[in-house]
Every structure is written in C-alpha cells, then in structure tokens.
PDB file of N, CA and C in Angstrom:
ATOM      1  N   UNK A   1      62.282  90.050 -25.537  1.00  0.00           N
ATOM      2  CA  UNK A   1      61.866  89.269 -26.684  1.00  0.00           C
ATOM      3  C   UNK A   1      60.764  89.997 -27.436  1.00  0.00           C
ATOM      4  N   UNK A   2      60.865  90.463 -28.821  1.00  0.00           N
ATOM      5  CA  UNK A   2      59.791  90.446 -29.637  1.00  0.00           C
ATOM      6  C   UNK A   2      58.594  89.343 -29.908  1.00  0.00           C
ATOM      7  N   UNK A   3      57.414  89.959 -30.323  1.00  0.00           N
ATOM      8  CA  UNK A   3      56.321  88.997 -30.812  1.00  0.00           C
ATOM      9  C   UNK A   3      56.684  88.229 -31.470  1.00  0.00           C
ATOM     10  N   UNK A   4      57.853  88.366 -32.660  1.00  0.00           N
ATOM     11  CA  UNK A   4      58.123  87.120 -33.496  1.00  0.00           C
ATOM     12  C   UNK A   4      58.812  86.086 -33.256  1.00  0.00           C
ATOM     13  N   UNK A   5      59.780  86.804 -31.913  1.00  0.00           N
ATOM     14  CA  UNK A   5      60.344  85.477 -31.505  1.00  0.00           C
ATOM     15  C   UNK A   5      59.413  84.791 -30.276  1.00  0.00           C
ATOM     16  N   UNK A   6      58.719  85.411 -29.668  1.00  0.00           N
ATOM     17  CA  UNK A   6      58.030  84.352 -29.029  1.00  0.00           C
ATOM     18  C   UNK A   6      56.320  83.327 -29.883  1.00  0.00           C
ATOM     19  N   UNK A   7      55.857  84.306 -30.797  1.00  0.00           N
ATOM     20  CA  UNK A   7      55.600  82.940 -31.685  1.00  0.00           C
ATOM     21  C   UNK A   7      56.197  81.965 -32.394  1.00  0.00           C
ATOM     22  N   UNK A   8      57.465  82.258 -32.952  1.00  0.00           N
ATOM     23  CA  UNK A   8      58.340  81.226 -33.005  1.00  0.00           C
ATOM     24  C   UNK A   8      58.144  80.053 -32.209  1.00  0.00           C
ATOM     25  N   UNK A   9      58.694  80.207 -30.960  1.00  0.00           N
ATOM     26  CA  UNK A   9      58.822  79.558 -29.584  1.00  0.00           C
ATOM     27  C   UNK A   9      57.385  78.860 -29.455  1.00  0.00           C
ATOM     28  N   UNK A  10      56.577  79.378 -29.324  1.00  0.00           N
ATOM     29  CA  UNK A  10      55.482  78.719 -29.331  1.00  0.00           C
ATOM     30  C   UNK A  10      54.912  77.729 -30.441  1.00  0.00           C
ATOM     31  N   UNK A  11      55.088  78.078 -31.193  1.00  0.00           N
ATOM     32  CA  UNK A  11      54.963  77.250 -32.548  1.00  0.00           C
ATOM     33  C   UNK A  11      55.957  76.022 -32.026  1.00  0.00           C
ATOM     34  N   UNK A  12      57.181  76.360 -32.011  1.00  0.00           N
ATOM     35  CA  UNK A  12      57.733  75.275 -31.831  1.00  0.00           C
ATOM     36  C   UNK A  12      56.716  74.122 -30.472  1.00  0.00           C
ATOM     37  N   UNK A  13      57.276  74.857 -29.650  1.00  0.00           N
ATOM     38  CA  UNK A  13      56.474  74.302 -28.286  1.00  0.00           C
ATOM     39  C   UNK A  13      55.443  73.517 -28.840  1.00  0.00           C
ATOM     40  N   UNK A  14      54.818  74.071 -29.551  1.00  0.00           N
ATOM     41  CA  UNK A  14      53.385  72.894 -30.026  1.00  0.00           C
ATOM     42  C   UNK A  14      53.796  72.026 -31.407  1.00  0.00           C
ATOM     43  N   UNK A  15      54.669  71.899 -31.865  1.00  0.00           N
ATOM     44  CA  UNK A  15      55.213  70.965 -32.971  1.00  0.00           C
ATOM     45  C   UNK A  15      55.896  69.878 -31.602  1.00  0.00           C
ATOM     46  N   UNK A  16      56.808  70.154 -30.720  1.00  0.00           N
ATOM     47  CA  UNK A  16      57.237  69.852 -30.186  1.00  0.00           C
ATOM     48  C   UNK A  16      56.025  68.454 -28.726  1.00  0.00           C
ATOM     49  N   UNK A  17      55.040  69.039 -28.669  1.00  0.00           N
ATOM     50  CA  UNK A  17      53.835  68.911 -27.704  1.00  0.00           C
ATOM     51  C   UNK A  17      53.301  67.836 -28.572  1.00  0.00           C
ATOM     52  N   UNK A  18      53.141  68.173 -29.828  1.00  0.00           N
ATOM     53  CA  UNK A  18      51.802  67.250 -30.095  1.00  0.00           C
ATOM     54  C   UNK A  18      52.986  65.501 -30.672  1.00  0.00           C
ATOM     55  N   UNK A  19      54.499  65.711 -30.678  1.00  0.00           N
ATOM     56  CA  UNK A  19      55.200  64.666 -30.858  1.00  0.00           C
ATOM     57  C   UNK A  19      55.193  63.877 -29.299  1.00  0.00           C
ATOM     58  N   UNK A  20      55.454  64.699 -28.591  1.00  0.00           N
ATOM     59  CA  UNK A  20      55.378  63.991 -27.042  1.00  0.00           C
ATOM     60  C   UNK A  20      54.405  63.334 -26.724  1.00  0.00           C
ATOM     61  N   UNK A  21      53.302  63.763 -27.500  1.00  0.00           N
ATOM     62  CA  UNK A  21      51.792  63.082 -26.855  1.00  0.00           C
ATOM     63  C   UNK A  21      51.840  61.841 -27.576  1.00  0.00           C
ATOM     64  N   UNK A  22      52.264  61.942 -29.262  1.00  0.00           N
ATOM     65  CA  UNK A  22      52.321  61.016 -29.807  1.00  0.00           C
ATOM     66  C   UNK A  22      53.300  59.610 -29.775  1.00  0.00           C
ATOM     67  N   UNK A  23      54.438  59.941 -29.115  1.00  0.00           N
ATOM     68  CA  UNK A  23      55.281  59.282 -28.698  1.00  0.00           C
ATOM     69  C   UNK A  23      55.285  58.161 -27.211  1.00  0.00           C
ATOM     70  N   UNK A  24      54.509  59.174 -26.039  1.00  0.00           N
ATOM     71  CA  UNK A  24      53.969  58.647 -25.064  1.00  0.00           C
ATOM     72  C   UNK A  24      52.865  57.994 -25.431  1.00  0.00           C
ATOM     73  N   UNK A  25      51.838  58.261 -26.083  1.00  0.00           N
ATOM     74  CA  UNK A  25      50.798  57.511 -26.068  1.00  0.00           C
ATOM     75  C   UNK A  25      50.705  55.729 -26.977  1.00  0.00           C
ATOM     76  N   UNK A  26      52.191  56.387 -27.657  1.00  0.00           N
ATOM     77  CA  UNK A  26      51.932  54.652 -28.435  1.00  0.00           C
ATOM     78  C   UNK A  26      51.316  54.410 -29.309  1.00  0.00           C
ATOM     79  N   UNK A  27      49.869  55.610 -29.973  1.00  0.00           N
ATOM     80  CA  UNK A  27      49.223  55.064 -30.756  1.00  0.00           C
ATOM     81  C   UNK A  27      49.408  54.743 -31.991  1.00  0.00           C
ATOM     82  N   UNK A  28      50.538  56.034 -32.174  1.00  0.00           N
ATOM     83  CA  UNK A  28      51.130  55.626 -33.924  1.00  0.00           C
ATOM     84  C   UNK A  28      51.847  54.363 -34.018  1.00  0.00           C
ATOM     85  N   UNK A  29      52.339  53.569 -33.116  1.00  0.00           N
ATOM     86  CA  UNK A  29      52.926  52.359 -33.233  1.00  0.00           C
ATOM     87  C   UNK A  29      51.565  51.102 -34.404  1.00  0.00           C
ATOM     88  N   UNK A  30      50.269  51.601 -33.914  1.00  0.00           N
ATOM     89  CA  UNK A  30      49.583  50.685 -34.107  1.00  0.00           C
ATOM     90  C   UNK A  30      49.021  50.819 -35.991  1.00  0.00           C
ATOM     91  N   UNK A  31      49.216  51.966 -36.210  1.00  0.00           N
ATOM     92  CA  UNK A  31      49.168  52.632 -37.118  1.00  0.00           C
ATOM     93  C   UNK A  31      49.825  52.907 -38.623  1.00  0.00           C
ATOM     94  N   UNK A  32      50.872  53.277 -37.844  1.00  0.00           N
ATOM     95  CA  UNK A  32      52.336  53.710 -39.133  1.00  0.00           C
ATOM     96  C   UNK A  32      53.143  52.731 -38.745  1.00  0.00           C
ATOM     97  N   UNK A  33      53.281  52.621 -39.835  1.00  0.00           N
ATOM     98  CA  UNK A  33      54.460  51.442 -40.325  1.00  0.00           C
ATOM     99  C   UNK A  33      55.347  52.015 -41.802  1.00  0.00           C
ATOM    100  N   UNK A  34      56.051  53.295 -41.190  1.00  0.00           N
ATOM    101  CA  UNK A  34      57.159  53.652 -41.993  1.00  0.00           C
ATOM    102  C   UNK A  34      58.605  53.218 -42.146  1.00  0.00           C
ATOM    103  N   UNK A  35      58.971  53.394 -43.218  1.00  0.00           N
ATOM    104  CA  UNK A  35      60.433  53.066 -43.726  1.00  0.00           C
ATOM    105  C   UNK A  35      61.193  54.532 -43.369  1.00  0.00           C
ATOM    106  N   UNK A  36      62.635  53.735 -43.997  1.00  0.00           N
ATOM    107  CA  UNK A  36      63.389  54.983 -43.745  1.00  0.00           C
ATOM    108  C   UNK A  36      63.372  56.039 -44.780  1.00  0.00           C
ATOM    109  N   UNK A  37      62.871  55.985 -45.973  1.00  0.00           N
ATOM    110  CA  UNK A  37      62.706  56.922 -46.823  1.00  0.00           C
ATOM    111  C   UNK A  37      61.590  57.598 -46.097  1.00  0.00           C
ATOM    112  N   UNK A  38      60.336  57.205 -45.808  1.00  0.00           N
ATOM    113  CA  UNK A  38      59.176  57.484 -45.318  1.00  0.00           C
ATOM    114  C   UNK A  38      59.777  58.598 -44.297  1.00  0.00           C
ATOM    115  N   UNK A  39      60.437  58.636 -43.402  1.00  0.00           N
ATOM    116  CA  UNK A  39      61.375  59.374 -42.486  1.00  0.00           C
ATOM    117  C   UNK A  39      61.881  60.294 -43.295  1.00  0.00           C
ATOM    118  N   UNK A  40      62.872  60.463 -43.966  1.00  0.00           N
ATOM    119  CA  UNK A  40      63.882  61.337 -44.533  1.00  0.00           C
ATOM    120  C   UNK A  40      62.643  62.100 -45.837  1.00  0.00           C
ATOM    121  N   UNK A  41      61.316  61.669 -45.640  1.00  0.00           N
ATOM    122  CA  UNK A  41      60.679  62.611 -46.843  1.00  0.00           C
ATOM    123  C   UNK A  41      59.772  63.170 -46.020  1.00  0.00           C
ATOM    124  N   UNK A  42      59.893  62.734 -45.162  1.00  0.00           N
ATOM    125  CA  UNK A  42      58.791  63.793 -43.233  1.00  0.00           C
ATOM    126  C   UNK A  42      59.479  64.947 -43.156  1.00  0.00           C
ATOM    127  N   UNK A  43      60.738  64.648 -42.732  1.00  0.00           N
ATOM    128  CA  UNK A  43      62.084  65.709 -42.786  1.00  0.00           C
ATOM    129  C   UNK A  43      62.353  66.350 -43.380  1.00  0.00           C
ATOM    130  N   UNK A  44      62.563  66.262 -44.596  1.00  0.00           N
ATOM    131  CA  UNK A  44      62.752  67.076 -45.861  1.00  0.00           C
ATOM    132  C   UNK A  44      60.997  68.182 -46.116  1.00  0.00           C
ATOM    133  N   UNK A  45      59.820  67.877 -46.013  1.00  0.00           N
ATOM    134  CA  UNK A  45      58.893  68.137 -46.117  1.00  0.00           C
ATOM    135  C   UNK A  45      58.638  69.071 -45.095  1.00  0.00           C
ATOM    136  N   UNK A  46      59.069  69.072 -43.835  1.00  0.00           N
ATOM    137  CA  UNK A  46      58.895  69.807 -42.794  1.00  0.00           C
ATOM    138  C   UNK A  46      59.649  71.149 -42.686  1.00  0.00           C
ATOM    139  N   UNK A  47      61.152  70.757 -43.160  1.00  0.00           N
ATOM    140  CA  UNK A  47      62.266  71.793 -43.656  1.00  0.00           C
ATOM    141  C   UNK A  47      62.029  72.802 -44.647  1.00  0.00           C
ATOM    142  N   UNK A  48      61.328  71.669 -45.737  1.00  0.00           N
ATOM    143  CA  UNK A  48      60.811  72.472 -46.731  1.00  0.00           C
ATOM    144  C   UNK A  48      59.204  74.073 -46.406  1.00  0.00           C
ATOM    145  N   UNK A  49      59.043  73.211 -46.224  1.00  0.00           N
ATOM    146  CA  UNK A  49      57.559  73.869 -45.521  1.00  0.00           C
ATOM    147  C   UNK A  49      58.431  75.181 -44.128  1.00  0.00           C
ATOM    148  N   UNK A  50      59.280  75.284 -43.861  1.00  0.00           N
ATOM    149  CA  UNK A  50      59.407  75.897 -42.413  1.00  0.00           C
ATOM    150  C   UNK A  50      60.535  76.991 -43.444  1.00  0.00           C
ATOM    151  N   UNK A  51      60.968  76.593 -44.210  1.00  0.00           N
ATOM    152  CA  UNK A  51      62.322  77.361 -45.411  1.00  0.00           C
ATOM    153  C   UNK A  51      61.868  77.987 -46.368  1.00  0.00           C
ATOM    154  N   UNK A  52      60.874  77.165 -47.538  1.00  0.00           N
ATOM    155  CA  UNK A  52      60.580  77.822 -48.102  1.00  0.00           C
ATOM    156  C   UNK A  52      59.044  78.324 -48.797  1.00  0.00           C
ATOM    157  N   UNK A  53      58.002  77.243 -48.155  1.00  0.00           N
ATOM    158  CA  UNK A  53      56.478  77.511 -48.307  1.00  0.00           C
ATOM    159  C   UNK A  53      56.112  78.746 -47.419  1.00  0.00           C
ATOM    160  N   UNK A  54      56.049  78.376 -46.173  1.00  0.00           N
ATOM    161  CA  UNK A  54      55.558  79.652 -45.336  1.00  0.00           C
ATOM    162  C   UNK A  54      56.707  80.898 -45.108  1.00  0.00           C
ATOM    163  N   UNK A  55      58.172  81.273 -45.764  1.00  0.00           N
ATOM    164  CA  UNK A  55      57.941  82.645 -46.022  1.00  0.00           C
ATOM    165  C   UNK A  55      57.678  82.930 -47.289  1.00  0.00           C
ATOM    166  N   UNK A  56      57.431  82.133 -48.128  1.00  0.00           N
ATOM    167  CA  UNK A  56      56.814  82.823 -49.177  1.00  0.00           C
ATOM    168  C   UNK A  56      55.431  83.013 -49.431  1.00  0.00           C
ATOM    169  N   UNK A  57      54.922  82.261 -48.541  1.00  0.00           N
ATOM    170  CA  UNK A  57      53.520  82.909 -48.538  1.00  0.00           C
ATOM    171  C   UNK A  57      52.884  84.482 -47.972  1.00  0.00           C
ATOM    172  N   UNK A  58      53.720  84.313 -47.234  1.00  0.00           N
ATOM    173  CA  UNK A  58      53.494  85.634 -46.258  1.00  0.00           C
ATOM    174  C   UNK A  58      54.514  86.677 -47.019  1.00  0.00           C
ATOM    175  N   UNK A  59      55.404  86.480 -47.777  1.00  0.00           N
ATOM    176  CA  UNK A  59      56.109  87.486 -48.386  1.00  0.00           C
ATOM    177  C   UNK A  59      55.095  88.066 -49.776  1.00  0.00           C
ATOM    178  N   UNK A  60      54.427  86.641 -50.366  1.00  0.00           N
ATOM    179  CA  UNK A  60      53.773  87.176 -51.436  1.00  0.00           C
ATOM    180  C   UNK A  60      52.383  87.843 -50.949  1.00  0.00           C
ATOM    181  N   UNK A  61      51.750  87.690 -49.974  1.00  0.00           N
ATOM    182  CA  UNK A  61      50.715  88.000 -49.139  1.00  0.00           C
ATOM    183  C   UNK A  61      51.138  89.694 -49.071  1.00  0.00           C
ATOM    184  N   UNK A  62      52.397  89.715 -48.314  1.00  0.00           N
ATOM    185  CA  UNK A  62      52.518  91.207 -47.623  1.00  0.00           C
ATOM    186  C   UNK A  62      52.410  92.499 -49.327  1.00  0.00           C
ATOM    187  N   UNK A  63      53.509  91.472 -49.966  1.00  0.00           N
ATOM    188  CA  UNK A  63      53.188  92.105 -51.588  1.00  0.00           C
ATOM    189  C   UNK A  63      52.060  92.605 -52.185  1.00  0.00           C
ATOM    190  N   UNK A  64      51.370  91.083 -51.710  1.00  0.00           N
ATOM    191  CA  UNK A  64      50.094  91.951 -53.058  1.00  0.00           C
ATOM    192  C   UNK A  64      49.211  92.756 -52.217  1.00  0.00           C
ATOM    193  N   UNK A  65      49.269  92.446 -50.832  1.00  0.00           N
ATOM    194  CA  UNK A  65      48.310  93.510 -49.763  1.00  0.00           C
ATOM    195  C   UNK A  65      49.058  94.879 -50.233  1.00  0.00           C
ATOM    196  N   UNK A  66      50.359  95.370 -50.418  1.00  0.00           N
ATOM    197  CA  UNK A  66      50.598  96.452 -50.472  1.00  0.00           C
ATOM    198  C   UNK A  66      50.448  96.979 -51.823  1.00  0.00           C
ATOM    199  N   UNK A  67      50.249  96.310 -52.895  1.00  0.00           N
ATOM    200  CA  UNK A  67      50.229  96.644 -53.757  1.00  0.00           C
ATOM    201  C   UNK A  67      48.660  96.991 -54.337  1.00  0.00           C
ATOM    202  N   UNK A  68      47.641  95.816 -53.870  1.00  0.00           N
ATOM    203  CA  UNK A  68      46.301  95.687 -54.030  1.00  0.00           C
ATOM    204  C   UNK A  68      45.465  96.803 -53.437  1.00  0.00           C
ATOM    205  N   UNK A  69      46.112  97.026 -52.358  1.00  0.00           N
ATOM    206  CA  UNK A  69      45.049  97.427 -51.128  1.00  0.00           C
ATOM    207  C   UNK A  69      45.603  98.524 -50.163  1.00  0.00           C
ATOM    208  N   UNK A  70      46.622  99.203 -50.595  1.00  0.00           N
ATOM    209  CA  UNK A  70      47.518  99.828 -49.245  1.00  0.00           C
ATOM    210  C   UNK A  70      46.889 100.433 -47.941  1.00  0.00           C
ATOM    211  N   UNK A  71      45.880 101.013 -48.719  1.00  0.00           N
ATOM    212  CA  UNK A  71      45.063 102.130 -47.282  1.00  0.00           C
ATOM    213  C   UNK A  71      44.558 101.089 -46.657  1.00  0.00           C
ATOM    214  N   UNK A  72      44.474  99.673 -46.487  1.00  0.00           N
ATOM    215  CA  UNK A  72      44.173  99.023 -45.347  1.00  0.00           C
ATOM    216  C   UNK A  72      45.017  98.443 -44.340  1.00  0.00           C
ATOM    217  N   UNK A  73      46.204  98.959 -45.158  1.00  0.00           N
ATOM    218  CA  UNK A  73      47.263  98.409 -43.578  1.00  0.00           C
ATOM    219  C   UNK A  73      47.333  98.656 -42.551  1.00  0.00           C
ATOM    220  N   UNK A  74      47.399  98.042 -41.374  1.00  0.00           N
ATOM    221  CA  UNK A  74      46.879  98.241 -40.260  1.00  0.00           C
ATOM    222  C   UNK A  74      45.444  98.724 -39.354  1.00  0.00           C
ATOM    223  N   UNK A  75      44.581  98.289 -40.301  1.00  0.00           N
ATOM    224  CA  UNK A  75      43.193  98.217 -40.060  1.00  0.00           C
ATOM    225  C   UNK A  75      42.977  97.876 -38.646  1.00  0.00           C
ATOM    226  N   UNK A  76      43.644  96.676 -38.660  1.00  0.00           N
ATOM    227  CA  UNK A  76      43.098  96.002 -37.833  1.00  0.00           C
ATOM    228  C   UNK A  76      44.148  96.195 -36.371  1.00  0.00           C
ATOM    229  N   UNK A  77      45.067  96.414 -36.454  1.00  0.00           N
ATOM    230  CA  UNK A  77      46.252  96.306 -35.322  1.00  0.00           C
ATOM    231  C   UNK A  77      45.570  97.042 -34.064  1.00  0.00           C
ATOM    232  N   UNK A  78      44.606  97.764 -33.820  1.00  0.00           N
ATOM    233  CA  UNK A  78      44.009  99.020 -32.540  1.00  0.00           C
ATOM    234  C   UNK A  78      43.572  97.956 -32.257  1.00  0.00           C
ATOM    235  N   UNK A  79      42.721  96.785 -32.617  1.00  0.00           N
ATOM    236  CA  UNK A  79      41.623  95.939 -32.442  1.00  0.00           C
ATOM    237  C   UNK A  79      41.911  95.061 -31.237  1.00  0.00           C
ATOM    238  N   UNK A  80      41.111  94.642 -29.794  1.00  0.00           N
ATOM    239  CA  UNK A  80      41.927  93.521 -28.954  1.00  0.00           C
ATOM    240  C   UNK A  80      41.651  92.391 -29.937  1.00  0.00           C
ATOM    241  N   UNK A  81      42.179  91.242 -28.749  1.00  0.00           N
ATOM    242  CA  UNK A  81      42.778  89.938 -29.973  1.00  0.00           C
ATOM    243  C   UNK A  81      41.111  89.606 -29.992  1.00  0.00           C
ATOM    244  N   UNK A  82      40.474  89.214 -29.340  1.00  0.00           N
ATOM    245  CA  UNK A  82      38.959  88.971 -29.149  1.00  0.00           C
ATOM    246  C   UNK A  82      38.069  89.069 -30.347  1.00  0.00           C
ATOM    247  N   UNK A  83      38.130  90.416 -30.438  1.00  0.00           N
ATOM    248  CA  UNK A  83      37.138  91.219 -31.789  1.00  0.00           C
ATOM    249  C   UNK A  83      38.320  90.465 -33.416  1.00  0.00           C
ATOM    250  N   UNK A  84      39.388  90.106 -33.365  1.00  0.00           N
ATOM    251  CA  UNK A  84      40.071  89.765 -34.722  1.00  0.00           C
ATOM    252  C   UNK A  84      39.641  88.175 -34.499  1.00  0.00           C
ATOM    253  N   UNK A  85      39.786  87.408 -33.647  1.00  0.00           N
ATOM    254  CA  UNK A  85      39.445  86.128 -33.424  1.00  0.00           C
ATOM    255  C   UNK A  85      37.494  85.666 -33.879  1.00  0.00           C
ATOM    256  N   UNK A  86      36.953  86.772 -33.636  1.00  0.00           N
ATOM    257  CA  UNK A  86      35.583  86.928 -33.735  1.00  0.00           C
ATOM    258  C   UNK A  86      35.002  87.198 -35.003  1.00  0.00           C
ATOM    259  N   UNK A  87      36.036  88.321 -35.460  1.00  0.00           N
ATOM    260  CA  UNK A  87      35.872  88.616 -37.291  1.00  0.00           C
ATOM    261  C   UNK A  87      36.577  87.278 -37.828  1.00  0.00           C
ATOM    262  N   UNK A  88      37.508  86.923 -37.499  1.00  0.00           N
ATOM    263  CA  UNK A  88      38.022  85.467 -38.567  1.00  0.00           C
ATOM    264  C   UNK A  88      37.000  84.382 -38.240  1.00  0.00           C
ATOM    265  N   UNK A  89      36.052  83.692 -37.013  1.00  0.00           N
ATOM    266  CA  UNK A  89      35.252  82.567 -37.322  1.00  0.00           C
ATOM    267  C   UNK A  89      33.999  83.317 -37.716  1.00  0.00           C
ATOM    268  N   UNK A  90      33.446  84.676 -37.924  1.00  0.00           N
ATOM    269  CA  UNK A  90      32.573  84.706 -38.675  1.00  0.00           C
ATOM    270  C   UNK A  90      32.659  84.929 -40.080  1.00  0.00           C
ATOM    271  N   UNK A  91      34.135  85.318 -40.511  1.00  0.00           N
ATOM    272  CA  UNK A  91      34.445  85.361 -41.947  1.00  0.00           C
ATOM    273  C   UNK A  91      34.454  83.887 -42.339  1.00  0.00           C
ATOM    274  N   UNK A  92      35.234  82.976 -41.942  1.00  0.00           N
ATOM    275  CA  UNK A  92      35.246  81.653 -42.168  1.00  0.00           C
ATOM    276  C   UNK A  92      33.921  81.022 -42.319  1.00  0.00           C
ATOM    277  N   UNK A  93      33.163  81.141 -41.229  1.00  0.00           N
ATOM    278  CA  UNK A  93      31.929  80.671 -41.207  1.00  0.00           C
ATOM    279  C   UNK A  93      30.757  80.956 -42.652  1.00  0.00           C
ATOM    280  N   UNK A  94      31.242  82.467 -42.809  1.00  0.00           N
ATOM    281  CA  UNK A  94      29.886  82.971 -43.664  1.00  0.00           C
ATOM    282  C   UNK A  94      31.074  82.022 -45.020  1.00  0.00           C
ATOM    283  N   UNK A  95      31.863  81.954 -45.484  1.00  0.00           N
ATOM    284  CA  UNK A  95      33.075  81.823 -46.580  1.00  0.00           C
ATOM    285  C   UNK A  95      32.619  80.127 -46.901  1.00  0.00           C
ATOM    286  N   UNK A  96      32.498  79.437 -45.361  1.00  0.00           N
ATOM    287  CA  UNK A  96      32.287  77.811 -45.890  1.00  0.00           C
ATOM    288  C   UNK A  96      30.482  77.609 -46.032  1.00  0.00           C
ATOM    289  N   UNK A  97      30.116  78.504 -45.601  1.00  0.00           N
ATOM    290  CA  UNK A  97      28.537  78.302 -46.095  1.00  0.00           C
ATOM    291  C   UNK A  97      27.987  79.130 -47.258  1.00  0.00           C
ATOM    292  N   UNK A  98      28.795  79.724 -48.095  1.00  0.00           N
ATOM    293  CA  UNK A  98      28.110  80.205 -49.319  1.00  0.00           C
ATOM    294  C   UNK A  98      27.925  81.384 -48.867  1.00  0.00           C
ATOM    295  N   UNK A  99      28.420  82.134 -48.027  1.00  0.00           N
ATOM    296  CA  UNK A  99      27.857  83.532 -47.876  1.00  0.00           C
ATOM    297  C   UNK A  99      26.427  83.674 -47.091  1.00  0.00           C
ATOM    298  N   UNK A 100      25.617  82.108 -46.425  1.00  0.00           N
ATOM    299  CA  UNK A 100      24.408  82.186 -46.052  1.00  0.00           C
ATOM    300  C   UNK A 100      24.126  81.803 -44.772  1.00  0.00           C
ATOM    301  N   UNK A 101      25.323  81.904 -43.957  1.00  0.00           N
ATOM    302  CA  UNK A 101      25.977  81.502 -42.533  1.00  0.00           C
ATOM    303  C   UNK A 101      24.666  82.058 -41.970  1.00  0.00           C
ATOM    304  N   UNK A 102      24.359  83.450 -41.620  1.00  0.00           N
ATOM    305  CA  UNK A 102      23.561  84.214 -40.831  1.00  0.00           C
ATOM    306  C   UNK A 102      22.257  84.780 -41.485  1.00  0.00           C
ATOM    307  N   UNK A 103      21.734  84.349 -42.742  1.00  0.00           N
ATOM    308  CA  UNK A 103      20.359  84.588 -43.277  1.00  0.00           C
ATOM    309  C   UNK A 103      19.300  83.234 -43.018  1.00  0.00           C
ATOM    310  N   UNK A 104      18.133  84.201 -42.732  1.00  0.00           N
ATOM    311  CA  UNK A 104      16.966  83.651 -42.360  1.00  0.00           C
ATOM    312  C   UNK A 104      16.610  82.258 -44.104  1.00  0.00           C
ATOM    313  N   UNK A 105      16.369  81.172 -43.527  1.00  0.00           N
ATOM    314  CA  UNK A 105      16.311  80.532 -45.032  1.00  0.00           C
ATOM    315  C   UNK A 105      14.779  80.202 -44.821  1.00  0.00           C
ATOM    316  N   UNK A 106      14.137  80.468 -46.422  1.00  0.00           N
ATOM    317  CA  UNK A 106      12.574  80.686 -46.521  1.00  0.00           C
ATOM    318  C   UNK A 106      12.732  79.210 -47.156  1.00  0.00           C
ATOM    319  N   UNK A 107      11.622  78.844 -46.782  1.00  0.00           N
ATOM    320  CA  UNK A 107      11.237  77.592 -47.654  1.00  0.00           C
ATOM    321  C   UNK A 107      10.267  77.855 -48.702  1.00  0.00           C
ATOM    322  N   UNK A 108      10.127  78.990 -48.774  1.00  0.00           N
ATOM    323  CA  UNK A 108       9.013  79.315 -50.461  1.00  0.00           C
ATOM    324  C   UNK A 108       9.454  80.532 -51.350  1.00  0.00           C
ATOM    325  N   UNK A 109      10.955  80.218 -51.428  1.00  0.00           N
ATOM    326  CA  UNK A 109      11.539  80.433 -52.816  1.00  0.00           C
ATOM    327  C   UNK A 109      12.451  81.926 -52.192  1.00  0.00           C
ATOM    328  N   UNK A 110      12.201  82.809 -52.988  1.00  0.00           N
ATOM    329  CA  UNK A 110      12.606  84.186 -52.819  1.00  0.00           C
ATOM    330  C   UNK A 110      12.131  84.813 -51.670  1.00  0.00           C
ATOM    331  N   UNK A 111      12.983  85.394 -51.290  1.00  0.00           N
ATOM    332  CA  UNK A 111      12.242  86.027 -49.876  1.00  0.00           C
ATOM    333  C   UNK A 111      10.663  86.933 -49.581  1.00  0.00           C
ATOM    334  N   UNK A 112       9.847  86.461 -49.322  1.00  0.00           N
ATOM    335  CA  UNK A 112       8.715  87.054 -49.482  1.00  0.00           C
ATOM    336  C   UNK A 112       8.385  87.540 -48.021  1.00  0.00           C
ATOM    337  N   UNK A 113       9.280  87.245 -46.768  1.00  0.00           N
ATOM    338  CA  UNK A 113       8.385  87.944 -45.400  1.00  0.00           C
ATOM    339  C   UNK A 113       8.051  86.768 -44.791  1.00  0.00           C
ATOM    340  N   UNK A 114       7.325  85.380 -45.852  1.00  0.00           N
ATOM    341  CA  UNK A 114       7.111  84.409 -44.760  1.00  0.00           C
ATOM    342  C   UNK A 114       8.117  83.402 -44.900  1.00  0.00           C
ATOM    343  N   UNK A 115       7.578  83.032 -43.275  1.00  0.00           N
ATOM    344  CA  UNK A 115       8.587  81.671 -42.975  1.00  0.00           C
ATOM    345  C   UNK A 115       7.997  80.698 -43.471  1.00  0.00           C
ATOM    346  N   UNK A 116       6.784  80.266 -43.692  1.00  0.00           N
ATOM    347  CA  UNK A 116       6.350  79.141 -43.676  1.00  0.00           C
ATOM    348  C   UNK A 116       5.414  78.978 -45.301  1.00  0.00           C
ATOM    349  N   UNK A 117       5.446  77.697 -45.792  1.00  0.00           N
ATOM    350  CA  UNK A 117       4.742  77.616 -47.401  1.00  0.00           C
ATOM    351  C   UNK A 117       3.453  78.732 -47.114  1.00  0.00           C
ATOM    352  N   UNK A 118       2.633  78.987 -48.072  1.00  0.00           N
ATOM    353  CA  UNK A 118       1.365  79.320 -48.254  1.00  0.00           C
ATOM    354  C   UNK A 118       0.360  78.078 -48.295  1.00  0.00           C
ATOM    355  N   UNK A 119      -0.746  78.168 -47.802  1.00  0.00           N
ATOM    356  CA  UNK A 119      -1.404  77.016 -47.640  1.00  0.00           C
ATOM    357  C   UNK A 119      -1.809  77.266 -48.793  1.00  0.00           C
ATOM    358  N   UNK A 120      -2.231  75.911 -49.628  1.00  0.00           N
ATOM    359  CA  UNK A 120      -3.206  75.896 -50.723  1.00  0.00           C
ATOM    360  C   UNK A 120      -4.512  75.297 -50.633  1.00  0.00           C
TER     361      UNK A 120
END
C-alpha cells in the first residue's frame, strides 16, 4: 500500500469513528431533529466536498505552488514528521495572534528595553 491509500483509509476510519461514537452515545437524538431532505443535503454535501472541493483545492494549491514558488518543492519532505508538526502550530500560532505569538509585550509603547512603565 502507498501513503495515499492508507490516508485514505484512515480518513475514512475516522469519518467512520466519530459516527459510531455518535450513534452509540445517543446524544444527537437529544439534539437533531432532522428531516429527510436534511439527510439527502448531509449526503450530497459530503459527496460534494470528497468529489469536488478537496481535489480542487489541492490541485489549485499544487498549481500555484509550482507556478509561484518552484525552488521550494520539497523543502520540507527530508524533515521527520515532528519538526513539520512543530513548524505548522508555530506558524498557526504566530498567524492567529497577529504575528506577536512569541514577542516580549512592553507596556510603555515602543520597545524601549523596559518591561515596566517609568515612574513619574
């Protein structure tokens, strides 16, 4: 088996996992109260999304990476999974805080050296 077919498989496995939990546990009973359209537009939405959202994202992705950026292909592939898992929550991290994830924050304006106001 290739990598793609066993993320496949796994993907499934966990689409598959998180219905079992939901099914055993009962809780959506208390919850959802869908019709049968409500059903057949889950379905259709899921198909849709598995057909034609996510390969075209990754098709237009692989595009404009090759077109934008080429000399970075495969940057990253030498890397263990660890160090790529480590660069994506600190990219994320610095990305949802403004870029100010890991700077020292002064409370007297522009960075001057101190941490603390100037007494007056």
């Amino acid at each position: 088996m290739n990598p793609s077919q066993i993320q496949n498989i796994l993907v499934v496995c966990l689409i598959f996992g998180f219905a079992a939990m939901e099914v055993i546990s009962y809780r959506y009973r208390d919850t959802v109260h869908a019709t049968a359209n409500d059903t057949k537009l889950e379905l259709f939405m899921f198909l849709s999304l598995l057909a034609i959202t996510q390969p075209l994202a990754i098709l237009v992705t692989g595009k404009l990476g090759q077109w934008l950026a080429p000399q970075y292909k495969g940057v990253l592939a030498d890397w263990p999974w660890w160090a790529m898992v480590g660069l994506l929550i600190l990219w994320t991290t610095s990305r949802s805080t403004g870029g100010t994830a890991f700077r020292t924050r002064h409370c007297c304006g522009p960075c001057t050296g101190r941490t603390t106001r100037p007494s007056t």
